[in-house]
C-alpha atoms as a PDB file:
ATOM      1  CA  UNK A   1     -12.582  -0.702  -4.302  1.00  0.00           C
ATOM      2  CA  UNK A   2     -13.184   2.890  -3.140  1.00  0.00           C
ATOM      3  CA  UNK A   3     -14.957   1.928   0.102  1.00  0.00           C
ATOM      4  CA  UNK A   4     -11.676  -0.380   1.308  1.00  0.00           C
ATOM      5  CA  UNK A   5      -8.966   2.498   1.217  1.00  0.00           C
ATOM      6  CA  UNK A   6      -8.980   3.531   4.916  1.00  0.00           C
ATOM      7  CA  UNK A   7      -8.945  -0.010   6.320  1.00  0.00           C
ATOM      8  CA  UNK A   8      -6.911  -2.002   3.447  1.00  0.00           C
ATOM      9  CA  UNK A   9      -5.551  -0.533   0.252  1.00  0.00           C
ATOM     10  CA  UNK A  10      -3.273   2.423   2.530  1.00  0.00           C
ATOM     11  CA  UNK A  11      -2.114   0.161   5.148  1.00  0.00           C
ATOM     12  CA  UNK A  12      -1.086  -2.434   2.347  1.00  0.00           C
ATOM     13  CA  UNK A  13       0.399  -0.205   0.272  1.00  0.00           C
ATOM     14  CA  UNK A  14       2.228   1.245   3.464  1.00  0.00           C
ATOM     15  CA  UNK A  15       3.828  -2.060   4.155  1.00  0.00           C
ATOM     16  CA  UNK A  16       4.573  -3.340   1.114  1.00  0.00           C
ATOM     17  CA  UNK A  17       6.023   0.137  -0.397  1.00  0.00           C
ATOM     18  CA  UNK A  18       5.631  -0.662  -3.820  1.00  0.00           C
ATOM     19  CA  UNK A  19       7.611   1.306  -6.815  1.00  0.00           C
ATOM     20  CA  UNK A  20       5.011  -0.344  -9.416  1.00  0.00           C
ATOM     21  CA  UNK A  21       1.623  -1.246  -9.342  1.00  0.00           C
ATOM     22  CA  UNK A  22      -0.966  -1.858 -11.583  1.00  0.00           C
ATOM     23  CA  UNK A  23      -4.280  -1.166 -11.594  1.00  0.00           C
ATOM     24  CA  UNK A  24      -7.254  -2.886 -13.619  1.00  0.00           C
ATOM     25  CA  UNK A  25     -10.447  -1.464 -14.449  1.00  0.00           C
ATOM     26  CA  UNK A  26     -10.702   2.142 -13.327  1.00  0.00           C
ATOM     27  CA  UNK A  27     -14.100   3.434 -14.297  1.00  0.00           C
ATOM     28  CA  UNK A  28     -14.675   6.592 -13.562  1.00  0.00           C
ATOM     29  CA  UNK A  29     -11.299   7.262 -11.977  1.00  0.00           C
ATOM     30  CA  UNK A  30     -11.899   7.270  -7.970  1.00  0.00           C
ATOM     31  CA  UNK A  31      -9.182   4.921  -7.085  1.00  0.00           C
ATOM     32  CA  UNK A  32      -7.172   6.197  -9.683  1.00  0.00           C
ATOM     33  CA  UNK A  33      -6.875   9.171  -8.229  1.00  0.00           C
ATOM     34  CA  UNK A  34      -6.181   8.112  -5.090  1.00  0.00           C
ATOM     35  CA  UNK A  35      -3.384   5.755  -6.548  1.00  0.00           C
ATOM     36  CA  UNK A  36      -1.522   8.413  -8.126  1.00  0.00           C
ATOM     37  CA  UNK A  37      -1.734  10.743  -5.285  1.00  0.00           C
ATOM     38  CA  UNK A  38      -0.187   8.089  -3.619  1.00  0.00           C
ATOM     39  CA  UNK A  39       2.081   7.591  -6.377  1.00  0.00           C
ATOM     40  CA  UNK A  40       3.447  11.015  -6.490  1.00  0.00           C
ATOM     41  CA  UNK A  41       3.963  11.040  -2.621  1.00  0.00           C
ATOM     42  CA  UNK A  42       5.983   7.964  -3.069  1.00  0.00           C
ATOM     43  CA  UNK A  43       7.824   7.802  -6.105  1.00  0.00           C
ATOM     44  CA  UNK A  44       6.072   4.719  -7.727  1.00  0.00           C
ATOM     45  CA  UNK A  45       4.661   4.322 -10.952  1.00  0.00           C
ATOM     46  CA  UNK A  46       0.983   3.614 -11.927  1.00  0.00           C
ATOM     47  CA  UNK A  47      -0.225   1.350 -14.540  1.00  0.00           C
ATOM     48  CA  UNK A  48      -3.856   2.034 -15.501  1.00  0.00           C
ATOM     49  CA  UNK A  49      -5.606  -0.581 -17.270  1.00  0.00           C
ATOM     50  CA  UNK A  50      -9.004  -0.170 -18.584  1.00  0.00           C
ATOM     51  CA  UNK A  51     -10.103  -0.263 -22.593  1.00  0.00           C
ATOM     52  CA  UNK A  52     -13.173   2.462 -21.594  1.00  0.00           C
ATOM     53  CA  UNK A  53     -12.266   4.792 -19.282  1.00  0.00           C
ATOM     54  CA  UNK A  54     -14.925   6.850 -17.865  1.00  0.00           C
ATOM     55  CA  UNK A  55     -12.674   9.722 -17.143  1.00  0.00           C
ATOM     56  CA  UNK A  56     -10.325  12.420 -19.326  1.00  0.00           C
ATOM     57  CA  UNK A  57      -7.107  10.108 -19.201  1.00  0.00           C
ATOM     58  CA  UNK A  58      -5.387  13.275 -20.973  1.00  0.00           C
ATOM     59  CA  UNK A  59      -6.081  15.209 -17.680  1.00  0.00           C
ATOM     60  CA  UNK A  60      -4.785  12.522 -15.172  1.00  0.00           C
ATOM     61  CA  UNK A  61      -1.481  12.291 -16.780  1.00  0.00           C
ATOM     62  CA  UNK A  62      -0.829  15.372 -17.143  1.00  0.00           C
ATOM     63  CA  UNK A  63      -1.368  15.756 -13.590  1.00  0.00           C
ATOM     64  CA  UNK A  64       0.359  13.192 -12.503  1.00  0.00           C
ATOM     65  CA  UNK A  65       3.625  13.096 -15.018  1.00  0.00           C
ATOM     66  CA  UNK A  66       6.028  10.280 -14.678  1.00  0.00           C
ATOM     67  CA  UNK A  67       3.558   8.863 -12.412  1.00  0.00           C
ATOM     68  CA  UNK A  68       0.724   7.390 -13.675  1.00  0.00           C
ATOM     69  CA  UNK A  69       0.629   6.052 -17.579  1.00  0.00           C
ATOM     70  CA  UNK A  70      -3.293   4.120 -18.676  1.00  0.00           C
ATOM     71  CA  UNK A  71      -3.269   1.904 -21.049  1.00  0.00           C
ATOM     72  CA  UNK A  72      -6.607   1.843 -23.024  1.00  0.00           C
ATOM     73  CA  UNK A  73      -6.967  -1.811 -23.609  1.00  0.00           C
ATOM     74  CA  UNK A  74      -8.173  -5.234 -22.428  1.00  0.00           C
ATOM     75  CA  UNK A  75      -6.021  -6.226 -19.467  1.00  0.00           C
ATOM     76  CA  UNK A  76      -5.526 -10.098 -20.728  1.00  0.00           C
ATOM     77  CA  UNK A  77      -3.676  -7.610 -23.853  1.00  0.00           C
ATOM     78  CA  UNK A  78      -1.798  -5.052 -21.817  1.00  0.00           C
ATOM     79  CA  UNK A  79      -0.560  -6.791 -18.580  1.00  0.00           C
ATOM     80  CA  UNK A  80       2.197  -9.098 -20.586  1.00  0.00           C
ATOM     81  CA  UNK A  81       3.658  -5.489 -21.961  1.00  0.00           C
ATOM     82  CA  UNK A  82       3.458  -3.624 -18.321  1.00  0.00           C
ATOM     83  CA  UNK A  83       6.150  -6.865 -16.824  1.00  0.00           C
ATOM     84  CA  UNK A  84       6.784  -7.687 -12.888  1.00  0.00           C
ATOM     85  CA  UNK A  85       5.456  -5.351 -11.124  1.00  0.00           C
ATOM     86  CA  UNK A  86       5.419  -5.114  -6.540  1.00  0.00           C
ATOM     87  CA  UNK A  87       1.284  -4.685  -6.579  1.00  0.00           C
ATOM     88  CA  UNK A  88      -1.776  -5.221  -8.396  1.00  0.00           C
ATOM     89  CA  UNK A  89      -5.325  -3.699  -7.982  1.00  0.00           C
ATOM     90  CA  UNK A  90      -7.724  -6.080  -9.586  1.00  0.00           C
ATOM     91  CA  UNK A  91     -11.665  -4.361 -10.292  1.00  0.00           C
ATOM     92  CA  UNK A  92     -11.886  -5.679 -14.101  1.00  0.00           C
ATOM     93  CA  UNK A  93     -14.391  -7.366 -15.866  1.00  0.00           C
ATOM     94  CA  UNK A  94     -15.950 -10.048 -13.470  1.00  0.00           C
ATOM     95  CA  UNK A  95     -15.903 -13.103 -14.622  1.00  0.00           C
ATOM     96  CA  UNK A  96     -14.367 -16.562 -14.257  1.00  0.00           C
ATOM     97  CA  UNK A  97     -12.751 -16.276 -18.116  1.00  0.00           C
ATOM     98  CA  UNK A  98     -10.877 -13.100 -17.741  1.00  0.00           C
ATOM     99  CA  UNK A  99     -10.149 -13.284 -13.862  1.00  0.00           C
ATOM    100  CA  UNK A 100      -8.598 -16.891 -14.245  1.00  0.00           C
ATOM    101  CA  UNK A 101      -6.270 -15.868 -17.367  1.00  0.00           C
ATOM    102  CA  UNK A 102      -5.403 -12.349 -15.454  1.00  0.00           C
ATOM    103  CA  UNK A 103      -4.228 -14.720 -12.776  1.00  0.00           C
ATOM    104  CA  UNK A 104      -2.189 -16.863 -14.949  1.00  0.00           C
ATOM    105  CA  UNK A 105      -0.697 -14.077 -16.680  1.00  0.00           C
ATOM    106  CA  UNK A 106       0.528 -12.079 -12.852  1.00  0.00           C
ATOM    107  CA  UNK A 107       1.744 -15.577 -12.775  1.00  0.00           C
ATOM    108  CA  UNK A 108       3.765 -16.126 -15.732  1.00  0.00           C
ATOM    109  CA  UNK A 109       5.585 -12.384 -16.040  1.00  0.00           C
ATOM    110  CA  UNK A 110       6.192 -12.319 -12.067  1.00  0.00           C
ATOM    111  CA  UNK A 111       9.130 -14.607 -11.049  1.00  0.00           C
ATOM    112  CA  UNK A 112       7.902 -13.204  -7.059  1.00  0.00           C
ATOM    113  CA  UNK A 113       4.289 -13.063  -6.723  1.00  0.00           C
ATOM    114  CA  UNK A 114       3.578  -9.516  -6.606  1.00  0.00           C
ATOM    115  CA  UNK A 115       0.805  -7.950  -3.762  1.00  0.00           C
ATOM    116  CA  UNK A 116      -2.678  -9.137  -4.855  1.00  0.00           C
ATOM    117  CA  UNK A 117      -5.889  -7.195  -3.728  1.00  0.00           C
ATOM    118  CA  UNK A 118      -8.715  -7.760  -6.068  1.00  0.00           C
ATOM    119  CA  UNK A 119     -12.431  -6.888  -5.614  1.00  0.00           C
ATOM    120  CA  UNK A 120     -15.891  -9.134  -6.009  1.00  0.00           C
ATOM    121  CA  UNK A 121     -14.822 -12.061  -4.589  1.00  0.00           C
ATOM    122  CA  UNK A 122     -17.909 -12.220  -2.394  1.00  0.00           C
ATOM    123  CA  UNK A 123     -21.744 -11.455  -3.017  1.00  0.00           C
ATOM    124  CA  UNK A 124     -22.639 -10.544  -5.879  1.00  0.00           C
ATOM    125  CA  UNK A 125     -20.372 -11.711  -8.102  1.00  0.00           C
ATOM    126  CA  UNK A 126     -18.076 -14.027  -6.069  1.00  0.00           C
ATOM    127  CA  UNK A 127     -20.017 -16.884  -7.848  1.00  0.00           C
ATOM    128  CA  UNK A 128     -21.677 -15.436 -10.906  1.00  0.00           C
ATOM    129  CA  UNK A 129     -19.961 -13.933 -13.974  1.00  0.00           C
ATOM    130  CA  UNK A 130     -21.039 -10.773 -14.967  1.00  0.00           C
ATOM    131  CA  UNK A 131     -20.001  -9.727 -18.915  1.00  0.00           C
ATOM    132  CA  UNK A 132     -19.116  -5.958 -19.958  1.00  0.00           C
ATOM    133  CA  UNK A 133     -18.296  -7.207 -23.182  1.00  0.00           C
ATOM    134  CA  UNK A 134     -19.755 -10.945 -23.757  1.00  0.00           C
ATOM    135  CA  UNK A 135     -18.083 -10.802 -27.470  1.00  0.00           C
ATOM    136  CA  UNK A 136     -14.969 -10.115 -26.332  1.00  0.00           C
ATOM    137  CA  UNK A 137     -14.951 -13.717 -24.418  1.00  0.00           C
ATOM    138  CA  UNK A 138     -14.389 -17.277 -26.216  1.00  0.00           C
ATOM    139  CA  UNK A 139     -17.987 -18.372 -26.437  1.00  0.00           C
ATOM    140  CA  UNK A 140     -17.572 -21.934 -24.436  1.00  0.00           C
ATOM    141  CA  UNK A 141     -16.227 -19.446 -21.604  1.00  0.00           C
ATOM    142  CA  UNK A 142     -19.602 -17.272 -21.476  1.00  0.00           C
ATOM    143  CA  UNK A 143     -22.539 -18.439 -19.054  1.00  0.00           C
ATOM    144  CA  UNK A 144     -26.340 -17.804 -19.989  1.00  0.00           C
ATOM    145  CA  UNK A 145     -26.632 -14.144 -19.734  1.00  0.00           C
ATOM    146  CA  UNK A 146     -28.839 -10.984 -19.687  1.00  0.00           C
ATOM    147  CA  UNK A 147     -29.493  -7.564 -18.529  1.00  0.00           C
ATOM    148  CA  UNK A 148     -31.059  -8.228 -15.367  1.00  0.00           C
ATOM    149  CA  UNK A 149     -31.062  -7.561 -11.538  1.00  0.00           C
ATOM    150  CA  UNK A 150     -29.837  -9.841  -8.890  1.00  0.00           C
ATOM    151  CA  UNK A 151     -30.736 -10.548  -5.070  1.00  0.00           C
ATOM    152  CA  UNK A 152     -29.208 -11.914  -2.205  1.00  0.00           C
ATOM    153  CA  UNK A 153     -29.978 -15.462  -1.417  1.00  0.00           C
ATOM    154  CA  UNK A 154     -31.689 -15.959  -5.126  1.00  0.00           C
ATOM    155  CA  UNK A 155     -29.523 -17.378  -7.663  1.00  0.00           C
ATOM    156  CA  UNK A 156     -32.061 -16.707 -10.498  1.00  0.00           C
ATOM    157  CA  UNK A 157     -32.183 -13.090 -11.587  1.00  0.00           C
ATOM    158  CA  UNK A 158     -34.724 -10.524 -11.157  1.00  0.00           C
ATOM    159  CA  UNK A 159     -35.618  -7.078 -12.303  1.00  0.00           C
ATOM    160  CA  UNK A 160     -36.224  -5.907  -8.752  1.00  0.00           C
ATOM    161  CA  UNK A 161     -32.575  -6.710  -7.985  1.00  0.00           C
ATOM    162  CA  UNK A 162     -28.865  -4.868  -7.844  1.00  0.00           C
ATOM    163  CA  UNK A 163     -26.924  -3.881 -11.562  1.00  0.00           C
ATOM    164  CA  UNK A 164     -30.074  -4.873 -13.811  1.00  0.00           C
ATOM    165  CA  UNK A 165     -28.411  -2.860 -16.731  1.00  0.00           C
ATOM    166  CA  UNK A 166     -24.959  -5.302 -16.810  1.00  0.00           C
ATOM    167  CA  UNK A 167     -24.892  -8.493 -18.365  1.00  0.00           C
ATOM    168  CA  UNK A 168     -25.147 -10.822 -15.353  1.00  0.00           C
ATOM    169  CA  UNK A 169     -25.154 -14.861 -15.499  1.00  0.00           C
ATOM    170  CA  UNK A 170     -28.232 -16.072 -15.516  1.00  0.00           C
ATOM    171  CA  UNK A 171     -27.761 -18.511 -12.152  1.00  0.00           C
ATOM    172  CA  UNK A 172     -24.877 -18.260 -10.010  1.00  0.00           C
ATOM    173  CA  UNK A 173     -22.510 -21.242  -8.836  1.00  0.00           C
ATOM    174  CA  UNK A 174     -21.149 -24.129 -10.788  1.00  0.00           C
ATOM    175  CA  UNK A 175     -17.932 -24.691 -12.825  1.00  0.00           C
ATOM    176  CA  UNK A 176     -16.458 -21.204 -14.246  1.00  0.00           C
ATOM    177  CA  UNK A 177     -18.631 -18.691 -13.150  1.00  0.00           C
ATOM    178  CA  UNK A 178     -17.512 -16.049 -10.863  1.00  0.00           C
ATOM    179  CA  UNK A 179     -14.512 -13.998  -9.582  1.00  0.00           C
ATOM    180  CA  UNK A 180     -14.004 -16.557  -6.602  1.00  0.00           C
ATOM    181  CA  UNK A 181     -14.704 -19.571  -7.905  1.00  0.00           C
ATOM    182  CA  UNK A 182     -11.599 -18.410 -10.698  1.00  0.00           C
ATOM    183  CA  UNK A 183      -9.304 -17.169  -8.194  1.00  0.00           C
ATOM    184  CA  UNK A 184      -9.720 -20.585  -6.247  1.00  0.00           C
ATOM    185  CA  UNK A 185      -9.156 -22.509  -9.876  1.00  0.00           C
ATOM    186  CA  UNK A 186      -5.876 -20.343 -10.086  1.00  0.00           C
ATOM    187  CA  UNK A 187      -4.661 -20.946  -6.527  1.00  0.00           C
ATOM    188  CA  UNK A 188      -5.478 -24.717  -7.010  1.00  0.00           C
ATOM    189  CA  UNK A 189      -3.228 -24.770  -9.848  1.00  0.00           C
ATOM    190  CA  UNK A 190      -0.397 -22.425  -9.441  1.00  0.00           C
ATOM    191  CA  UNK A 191       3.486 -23.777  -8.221  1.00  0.00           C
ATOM    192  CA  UNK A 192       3.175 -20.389  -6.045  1.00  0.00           C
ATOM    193  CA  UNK A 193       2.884 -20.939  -2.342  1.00  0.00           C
ATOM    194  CA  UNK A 194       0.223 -18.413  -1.907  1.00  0.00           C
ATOM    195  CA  UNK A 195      -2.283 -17.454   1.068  1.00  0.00           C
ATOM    196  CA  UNK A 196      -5.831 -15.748   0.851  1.00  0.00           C
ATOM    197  CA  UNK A 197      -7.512 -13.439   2.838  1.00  0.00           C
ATOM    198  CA  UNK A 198     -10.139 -11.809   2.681  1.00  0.00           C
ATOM    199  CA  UNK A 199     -12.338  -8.632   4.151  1.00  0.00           C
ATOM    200  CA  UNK A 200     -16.146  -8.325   4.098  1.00  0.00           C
ATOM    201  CA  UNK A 201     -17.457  -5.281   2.445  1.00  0.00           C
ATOM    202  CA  UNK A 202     -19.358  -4.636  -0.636  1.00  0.00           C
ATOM    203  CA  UNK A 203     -18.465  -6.874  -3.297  1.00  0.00           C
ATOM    204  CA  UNK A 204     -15.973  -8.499  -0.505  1.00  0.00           C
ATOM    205  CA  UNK A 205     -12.127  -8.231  -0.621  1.00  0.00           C
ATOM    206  CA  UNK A 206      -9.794 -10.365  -1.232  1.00  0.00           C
ATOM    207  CA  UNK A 207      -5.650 -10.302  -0.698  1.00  0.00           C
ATOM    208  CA  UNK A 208      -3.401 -12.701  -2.158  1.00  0.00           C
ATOM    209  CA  UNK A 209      -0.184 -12.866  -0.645  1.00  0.00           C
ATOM    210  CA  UNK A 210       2.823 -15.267  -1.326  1.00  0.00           C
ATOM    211  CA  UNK A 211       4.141 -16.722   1.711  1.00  0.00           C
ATOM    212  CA  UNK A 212       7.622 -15.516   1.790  1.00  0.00           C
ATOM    213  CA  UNK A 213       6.321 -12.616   1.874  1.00  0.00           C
ATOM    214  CA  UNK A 214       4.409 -12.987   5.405  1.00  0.00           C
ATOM    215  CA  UNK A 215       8.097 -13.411   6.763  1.00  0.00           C
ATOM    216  CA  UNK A 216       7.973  -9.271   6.214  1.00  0.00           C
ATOM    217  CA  UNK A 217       6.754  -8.516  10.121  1.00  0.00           C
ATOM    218  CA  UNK A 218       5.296  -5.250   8.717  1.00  0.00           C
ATOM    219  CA  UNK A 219       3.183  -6.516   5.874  1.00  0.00           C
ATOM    220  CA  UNK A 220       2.083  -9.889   8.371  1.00  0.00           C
ATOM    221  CA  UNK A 221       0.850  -7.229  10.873  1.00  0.00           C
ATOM    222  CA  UNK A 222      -1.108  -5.391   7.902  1.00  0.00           C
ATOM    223  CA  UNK A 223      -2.610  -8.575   6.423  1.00  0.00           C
ATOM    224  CA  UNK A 224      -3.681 -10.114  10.295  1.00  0.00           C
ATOM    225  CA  UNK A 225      -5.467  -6.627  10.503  1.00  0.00           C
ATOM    226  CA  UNK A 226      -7.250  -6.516   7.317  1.00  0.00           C
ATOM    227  CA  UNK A 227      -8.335  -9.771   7.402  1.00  0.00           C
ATOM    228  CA  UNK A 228     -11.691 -11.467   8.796  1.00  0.00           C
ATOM    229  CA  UNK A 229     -11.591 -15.499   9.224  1.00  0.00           C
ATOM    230  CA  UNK A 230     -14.835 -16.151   9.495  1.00  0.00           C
ATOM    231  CA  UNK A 231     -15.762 -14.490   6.376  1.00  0.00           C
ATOM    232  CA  UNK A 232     -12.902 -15.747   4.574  1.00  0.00           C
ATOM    233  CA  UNK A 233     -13.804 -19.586   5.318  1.00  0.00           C
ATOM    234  CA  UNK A 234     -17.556 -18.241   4.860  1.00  0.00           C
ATOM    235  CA  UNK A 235     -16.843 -17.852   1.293  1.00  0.00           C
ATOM    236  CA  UNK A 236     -13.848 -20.017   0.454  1.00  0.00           C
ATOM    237  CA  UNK A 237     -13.946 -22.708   3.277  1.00  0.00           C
ATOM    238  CA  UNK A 238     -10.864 -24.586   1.464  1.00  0.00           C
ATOM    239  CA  UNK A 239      -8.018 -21.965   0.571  1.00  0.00           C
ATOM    240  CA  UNK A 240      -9.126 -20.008   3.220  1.00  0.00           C
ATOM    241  CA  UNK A 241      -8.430 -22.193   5.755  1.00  0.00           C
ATOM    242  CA  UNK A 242      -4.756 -22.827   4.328  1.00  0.00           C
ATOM    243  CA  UNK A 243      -2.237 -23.148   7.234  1.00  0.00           C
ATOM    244  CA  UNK A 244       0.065 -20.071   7.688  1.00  0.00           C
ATOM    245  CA  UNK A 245       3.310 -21.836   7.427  1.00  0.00           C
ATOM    246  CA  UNK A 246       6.287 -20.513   9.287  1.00  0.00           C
ATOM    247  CA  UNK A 247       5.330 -16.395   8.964  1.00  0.00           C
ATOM    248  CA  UNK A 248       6.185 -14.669  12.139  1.00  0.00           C
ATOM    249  CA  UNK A 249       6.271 -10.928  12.514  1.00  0.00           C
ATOM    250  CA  UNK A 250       7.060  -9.053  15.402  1.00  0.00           C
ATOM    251  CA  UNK A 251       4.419  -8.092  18.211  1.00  0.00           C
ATOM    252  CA  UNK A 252       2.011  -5.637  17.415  1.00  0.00           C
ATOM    253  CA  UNK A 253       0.830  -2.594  19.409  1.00  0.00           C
ATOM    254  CA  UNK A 254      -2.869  -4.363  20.339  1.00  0.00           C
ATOM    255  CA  UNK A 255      -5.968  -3.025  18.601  1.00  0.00           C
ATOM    256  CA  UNK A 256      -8.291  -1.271  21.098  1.00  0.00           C
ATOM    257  CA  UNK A 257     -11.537  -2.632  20.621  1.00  0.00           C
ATOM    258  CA  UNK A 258     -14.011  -1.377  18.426  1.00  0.00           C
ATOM    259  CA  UNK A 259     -17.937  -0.297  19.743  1.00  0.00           C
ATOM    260  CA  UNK A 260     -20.126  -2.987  19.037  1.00  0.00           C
ATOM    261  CA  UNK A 261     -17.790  -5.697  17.665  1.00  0.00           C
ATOM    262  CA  UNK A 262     -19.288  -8.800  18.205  1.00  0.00           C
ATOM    263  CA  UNK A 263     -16.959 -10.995  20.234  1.00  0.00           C
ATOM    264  CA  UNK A 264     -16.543 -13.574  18.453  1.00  0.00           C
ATOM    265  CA  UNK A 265     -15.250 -11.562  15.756  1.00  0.00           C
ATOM    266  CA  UNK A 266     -12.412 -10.361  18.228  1.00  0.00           C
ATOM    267  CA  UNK A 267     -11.948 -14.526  19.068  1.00  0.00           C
ATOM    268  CA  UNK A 268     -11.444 -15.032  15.036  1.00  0.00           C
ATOM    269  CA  UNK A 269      -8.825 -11.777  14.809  1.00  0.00           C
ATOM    270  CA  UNK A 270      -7.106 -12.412  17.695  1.00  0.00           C
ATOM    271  CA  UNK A 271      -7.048 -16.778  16.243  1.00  0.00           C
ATOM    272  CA  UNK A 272      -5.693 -15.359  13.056  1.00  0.00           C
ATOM    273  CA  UNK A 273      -2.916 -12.902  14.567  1.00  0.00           C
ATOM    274  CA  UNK A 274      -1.444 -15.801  16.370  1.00  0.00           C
ATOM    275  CA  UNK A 275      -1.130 -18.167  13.400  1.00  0.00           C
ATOM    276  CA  UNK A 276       1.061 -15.776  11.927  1.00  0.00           C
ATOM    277  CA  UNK A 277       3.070 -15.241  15.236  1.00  0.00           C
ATOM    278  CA  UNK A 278       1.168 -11.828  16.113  1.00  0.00           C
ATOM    279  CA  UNK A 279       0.623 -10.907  19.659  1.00  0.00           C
ATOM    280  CA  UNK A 280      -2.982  -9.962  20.723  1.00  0.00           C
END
């Protein structure tokens, strides 16, 4: 998620002010860093969740005291333990079988639908699973799988392609394979009234939000900013495409325009922003 701080994870975290959040899968520590700086700055409290760490977790916590705790285990184990939390940084293992039962389980301990962002919901593994750990999933869960690169606009894989030393589906699309394709499954089934968005990047971002809280003017203006339409319905034409409900916020300073932005993606912002009662 390191390359969607500037124009998503600050201004979120800026409106939503959370005193908790959790993140999952931390690798080699980038974000984390950034999330307990943050942290410290703010009070809150940082749940790190991530069996294999690629960084001295000694070190961090130390740094950050009473700010930042990692738990060194699979999140589907550790989440239950953490409880409610106000925000959630999702960058796990990517696919359909752990994404869908992370969902369910933010579901189940969070009577309020905490502040979603999660990464890999678009290309390349928005539709294909990918497997740190193929053991560690029920087997009628796993998709044909091997060490091997992928490439846009080929579903097969490839050696010339991107990440040829993870586990990676075999073909992408179909039933249960990929981070989208379970986040839709969740959304389809949840009793939450919940909204997606969704900013192009690499791996694609996506923010799930709960509608009551678009009635927060603040966190409405964030969202309307971070979000692109058109590449939202691009890769989720159905729950992207979700009607806004009642969310208003109040009128927002207007964005000056950026150098080279096509114009019809200042049509879709500007579209967006006045579904959820923005002006501009």
């Amino acid at each position: 998620m390191f390359h969607y701080w500037e124009p998503a994870l600050y201004p979120l975290l800026d409106a939503r002010s959370p005193k908790t959040v959790i993140e999952v899968g931390a690798w080699e520590g980038e974000d984390t860093r950034l999330l307990a700086t943050w942290a410290a700055e703010h009070d809150a409290m940082i749940h790190v969740i991530d069996p294999l760490p690629r960084f001295d977790t000694d070190a961090f916590t130390k740094e950050w005291a009473g700010h930042l705790q990692v738990h060194r285990e699979l999140s589907l184990n550790a989440l239950a333990s953490i409880g409610p939390v106000d925000m959630i940084l999702l960058d796990g293992d990517h696919n359909w079988y752990t994404v869908f039962n992370e969902l369910q389980e933010i579901d189940k301990i969070n009577d309020a639908w905490p502040l979603l962002a999660m990464h890999d919901v678009g290309w390349p593994y928005g539709r294909r699973d990918m497997y740190y750990a193929p053991d560690t999933i029920p087997a009628e869960y796993v998709q044909p799988h091997r060490k091997s690169g992928m490439l846009p606009f080929h579903s097969a894989l490839t050696e010339r392609g991107r990440k040829p030393h993870i586990f990676n589906a075999e073909r992408e699309g179909g039933p249960r394979n990929g981070v989208l394709t379970a986040l839709e499954d969740f959304l389809a089934q949840t009793d939450k009234d919940l909204r997606l968005f969704a900013r192009p990047g690499i791996g694609g971002l996506g923010v799930v939000v709960s509608a009551d809280d678009l009635q927060d003017a603040k966190l409405a203006d964030v969202v309307a900013r971070v979000h692109d339409p058109e590449y939202a319905v691009t890769i989720s034409p159905v729950f992207a495409t979700r009607e806004f409900g009642d969310a208003k916020a109040a009128p927002a300073k207007p964005q000056r325009q950026q150098a080279g932005l096509p114009a019809r993606l200042l049509r879709a912002q500007r579209r967006v922003r006045r579904r959820l009662g923005l002006a501009g």
